[in-house]
C-alpha atoms as a PDB file:
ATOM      1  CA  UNK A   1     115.565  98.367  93.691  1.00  0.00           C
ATOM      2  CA  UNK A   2     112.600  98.025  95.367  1.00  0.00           C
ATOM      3  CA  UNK A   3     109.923  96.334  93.065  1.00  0.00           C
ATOM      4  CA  UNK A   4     106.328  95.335  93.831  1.00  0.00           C
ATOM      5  CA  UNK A   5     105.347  91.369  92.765  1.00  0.00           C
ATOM      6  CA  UNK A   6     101.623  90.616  93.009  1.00  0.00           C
ATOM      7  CA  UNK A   7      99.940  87.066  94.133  1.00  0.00           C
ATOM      8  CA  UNK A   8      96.650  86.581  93.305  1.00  0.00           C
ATOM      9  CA  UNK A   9      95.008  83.165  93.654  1.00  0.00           C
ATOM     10  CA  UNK A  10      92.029  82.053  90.861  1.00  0.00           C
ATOM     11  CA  UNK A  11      89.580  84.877  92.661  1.00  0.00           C
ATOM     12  CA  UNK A  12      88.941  87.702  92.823  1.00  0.00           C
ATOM     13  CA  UNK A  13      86.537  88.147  95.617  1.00  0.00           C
ATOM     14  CA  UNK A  14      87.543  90.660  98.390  1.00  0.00           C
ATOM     15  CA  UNK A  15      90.593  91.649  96.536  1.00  0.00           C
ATOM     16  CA  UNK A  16      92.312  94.569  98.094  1.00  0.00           C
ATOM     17  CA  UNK A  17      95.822  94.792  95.833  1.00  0.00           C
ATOM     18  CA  UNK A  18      94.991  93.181  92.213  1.00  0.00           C
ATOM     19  CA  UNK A  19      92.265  93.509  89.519  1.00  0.00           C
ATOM     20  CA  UNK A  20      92.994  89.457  87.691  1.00  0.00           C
ATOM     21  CA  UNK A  21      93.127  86.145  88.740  1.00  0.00           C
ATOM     22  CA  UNK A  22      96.784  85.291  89.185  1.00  0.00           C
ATOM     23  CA  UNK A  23      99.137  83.064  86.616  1.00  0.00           C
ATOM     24  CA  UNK A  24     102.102  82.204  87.018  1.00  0.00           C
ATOM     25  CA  UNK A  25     103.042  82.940  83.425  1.00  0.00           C
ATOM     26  CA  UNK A  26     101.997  86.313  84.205  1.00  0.00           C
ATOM     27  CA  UNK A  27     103.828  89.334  84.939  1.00  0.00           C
ATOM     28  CA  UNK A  28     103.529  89.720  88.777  1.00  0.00           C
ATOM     29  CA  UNK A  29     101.669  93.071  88.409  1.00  0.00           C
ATOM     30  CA  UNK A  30      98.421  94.315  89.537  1.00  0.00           C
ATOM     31  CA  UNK A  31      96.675  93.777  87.049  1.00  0.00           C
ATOM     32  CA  UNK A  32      98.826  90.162  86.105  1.00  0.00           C
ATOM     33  CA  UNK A  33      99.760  88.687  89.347  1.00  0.00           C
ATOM     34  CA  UNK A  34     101.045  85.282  89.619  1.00  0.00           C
ATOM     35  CA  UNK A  35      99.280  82.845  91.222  1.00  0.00           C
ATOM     36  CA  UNK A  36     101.549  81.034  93.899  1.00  0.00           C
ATOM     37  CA  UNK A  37     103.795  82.583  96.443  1.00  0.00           C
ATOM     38  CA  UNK A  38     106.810  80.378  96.090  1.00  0.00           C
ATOM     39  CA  UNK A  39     106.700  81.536  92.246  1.00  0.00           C
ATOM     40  CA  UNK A  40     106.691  85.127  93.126  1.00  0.00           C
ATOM     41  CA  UNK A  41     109.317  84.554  95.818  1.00  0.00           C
ATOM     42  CA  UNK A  42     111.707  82.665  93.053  1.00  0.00           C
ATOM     43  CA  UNK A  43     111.264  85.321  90.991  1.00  0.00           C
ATOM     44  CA  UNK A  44     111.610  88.552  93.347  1.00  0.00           C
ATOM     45  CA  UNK A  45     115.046  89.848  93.879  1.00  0.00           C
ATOM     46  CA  UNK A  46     116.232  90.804  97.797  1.00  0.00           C
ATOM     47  CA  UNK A  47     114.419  93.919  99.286  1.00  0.00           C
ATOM     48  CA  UNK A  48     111.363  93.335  97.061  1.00  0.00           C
ATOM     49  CA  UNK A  49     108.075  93.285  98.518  1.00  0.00           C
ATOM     50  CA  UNK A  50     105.251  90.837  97.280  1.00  0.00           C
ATOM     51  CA  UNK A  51     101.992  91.893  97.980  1.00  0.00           C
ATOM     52  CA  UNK A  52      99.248  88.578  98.570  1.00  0.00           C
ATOM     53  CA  UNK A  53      96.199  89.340  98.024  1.00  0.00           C
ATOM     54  CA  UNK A  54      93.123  87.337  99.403  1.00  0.00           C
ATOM     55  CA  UNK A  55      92.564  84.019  98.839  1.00  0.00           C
ATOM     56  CA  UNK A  56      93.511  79.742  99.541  1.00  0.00           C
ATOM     57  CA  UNK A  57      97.193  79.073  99.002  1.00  0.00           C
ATOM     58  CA  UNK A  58      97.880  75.540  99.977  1.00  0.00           C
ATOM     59  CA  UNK A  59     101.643  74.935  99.651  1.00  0.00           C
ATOM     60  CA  UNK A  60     104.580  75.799 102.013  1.00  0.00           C
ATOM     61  CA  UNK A  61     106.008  78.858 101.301  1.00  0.00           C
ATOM     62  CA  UNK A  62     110.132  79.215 101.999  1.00  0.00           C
ATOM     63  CA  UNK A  63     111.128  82.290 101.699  1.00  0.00           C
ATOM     64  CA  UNK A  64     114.684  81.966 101.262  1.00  0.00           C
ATOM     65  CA  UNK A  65     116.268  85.649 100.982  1.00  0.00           C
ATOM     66  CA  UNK A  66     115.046  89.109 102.524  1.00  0.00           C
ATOM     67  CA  UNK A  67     111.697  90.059 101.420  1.00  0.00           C
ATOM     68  CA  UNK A  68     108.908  91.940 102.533  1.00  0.00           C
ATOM     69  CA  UNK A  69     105.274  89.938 102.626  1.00  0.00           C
ATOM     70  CA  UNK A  70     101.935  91.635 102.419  1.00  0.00           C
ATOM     71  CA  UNK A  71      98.674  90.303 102.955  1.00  0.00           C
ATOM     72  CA  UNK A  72      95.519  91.824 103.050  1.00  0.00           C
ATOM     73  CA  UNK A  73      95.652  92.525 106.514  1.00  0.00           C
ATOM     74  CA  UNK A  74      98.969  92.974 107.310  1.00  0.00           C
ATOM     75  CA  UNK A  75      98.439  94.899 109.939  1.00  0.00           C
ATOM     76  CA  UNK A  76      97.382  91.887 111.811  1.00  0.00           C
ATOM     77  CA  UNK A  77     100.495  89.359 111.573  1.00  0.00           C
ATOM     78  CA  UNK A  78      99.708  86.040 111.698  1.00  0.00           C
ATOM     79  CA  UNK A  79     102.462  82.759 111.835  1.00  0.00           C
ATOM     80  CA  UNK A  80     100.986  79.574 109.970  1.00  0.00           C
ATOM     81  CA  UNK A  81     103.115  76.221 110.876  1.00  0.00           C
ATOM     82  CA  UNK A  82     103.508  75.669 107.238  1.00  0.00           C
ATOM     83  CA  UNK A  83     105.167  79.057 106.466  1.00  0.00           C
ATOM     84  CA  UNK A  84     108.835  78.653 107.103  1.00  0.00           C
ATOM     85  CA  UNK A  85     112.021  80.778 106.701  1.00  0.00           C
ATOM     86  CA  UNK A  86     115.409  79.226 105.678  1.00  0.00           C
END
């Protein structure tokens, strides 16, 4: 299976992926994304992709199982010191 989770942060300026400001107690879908990364990452299953749409997201993300990670402009890869894999 190879499902699409949505991040959104509490904006929707230059959004490129979802129409809604994310929550966690959403769905993960475009139009419900959750809001964190680590959230989406807990609940996304091997294979997935999560697609991370603009926006602040202070807290170290650990991805911890193969996943595919979108941002906005993912066609310019960036590493962040506080992103790490396990």
């Amino acid at each position: 299976m190879n499902a699409q989770i949505y991040v959104n942060d509490n904006s929707t300026v230059s959004d490129v992926f979802t129409t809604a400001v994310g929550n966690d107690a959403d769905a993960g879908t475009a139009a419900a994304p959750y809001a964190t990364i680590n959230f989406a990452i807990s609940q996304a299953i091997g294979g997935e992709t999560i697609y991370i749409d603009n926006g602040s997201y202070k807290r170290r993300v650990i991805v911890d199982k193969s996943l595919t990670l979108r941002g906005r402009r993912s066609d310019r890869p960036r590493r962040n010191r506080s992103c790490r894999n396990r």
